[in-house]
N, C-alpha and C. Protein backbone atom coordinates (compact mmCIF):
# COMPACT_ATOMS: atom_id res chain seq x y z
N UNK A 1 -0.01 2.77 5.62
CA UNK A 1 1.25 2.41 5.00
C UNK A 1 0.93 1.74 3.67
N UNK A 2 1.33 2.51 2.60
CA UNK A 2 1.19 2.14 1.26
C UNK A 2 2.49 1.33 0.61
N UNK A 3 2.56 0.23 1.24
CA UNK A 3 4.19 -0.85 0.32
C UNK A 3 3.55 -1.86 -0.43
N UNK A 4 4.39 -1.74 -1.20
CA UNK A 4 4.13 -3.55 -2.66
C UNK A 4 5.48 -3.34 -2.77
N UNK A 5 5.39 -5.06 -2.78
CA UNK A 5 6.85 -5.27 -3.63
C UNK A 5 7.39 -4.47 -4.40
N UNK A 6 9.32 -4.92 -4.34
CA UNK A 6 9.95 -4.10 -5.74
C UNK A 6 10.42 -5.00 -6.65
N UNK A 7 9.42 -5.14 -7.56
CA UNK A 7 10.00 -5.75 -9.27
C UNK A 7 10.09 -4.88 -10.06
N UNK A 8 10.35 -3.66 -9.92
CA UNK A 8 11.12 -2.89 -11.33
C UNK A 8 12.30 -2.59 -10.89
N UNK A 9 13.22 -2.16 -11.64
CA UNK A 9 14.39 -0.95 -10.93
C UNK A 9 14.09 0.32 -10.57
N UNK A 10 12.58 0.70 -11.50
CA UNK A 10 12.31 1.72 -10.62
C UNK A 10 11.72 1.88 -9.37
N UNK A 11 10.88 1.01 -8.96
CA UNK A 11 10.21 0.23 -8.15
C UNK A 11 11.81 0.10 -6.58
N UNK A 12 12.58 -0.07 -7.28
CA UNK A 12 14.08 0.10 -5.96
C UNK A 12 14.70 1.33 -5.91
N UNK A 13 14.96 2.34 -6.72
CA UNK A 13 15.17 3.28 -6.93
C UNK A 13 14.17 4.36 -6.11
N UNK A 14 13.07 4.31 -6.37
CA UNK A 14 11.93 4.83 -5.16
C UNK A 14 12.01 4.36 -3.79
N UNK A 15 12.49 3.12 -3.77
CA UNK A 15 12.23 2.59 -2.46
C UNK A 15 13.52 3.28 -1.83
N UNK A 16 14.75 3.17 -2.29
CA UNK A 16 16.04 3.76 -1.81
C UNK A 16 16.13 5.70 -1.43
N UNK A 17 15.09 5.90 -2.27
CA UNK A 17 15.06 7.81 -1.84
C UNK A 17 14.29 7.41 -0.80
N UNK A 18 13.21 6.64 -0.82
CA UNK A 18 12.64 7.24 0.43
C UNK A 18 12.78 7.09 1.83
N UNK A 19 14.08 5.90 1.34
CA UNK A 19 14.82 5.37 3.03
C UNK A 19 15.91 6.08 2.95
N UNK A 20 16.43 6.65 2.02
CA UNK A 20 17.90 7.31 2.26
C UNK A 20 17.26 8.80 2.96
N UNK A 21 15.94 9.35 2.41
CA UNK A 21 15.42 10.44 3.08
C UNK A 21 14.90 9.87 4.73
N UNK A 22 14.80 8.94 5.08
CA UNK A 22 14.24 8.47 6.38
C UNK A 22 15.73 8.41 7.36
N UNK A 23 16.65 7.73 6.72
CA UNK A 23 17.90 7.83 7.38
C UNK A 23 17.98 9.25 8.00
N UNK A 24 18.00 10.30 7.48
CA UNK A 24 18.68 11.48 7.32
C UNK A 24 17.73 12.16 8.52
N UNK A 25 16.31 11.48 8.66
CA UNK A 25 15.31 12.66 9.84
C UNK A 25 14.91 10.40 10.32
N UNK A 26 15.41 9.91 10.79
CA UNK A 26 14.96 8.55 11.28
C UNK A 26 14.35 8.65 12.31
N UNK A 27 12.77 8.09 11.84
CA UNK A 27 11.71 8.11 12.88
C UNK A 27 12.23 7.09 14.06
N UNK A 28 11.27 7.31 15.34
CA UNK A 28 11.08 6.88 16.41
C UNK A 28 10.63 5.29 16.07
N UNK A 29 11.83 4.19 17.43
CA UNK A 29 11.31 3.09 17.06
C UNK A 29 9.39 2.69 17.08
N UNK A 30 8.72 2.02 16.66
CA UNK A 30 7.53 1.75 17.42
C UNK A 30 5.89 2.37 16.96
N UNK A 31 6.60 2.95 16.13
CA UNK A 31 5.58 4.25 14.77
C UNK A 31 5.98 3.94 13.46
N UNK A 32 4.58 4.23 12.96
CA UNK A 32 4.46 3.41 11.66
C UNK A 32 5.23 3.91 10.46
N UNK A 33 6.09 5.45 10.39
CA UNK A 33 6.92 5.42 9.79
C UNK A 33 8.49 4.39 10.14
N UNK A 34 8.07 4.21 11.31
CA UNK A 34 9.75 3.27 11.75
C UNK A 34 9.34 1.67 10.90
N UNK A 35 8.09 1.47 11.44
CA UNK A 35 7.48 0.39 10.73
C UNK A 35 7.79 -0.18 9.11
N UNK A 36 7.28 1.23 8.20
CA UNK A 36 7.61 1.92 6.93
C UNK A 36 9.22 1.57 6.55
N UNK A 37 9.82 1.97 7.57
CA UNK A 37 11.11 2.10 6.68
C UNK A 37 11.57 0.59 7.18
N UNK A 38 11.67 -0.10 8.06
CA UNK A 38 11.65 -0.91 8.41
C UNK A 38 11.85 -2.58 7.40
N UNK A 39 10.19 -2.07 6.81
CA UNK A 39 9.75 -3.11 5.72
C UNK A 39 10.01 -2.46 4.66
N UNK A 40 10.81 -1.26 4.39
CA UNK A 40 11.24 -1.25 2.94
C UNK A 40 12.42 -1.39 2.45
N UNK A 41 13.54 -1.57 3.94
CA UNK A 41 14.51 -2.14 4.05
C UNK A 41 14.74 -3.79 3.71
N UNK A 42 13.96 -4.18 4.23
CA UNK A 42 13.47 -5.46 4.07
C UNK A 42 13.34 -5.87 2.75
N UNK A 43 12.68 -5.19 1.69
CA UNK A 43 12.54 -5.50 0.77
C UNK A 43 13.40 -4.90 -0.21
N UNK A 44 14.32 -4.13 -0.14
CA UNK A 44 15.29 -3.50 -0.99
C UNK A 44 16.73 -4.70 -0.87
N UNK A 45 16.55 -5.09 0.28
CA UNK A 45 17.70 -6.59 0.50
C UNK A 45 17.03 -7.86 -0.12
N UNK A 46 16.12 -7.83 0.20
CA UNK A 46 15.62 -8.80 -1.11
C UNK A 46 15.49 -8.89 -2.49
N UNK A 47 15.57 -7.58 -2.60
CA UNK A 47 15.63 -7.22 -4.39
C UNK A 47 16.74 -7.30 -4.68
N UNK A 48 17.36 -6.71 -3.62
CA UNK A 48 19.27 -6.33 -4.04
C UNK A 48 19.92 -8.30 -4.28
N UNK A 49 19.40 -9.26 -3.14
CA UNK A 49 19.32 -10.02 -3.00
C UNK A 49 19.42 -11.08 -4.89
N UNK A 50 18.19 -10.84 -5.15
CA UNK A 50 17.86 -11.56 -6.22
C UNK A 50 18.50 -10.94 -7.48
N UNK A 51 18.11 -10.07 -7.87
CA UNK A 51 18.72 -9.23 -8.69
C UNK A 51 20.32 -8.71 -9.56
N UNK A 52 21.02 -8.60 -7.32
CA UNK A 52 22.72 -8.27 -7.55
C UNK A 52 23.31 -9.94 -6.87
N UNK A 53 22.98 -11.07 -7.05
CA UNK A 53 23.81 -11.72 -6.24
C UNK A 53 25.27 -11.20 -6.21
N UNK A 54 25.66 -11.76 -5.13
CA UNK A 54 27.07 -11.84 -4.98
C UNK A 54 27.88 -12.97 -5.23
């Protein structure tokens, strides 16, 4: 599993295709793509977080 933080917009923009593509075929809990999307969720709410307050 290849993740780093997202500090660009492109850097969230990548992170969002590749979970909006994970949504669409969503791996099995307990495997390291579930893992994957998991923690890139994680970090797209943290960006969205800092970035878009509300």
């Amino acid at each position: 599993m290849n993740i780093k933080p997202i500090c660009t917009e492109r850097d969230y923009q990548e992170s969002l295709e590749i979970v909006s593509a994970m949504f669409d075929n969503q791996p099995k809990e307990n495997t390291p793509e579930f893992d994957k999307m998991k923690t890139l969720v994680l970090l797209i709410e943290a960006y969205e977080t800092e970035i878009y307050p509300v």
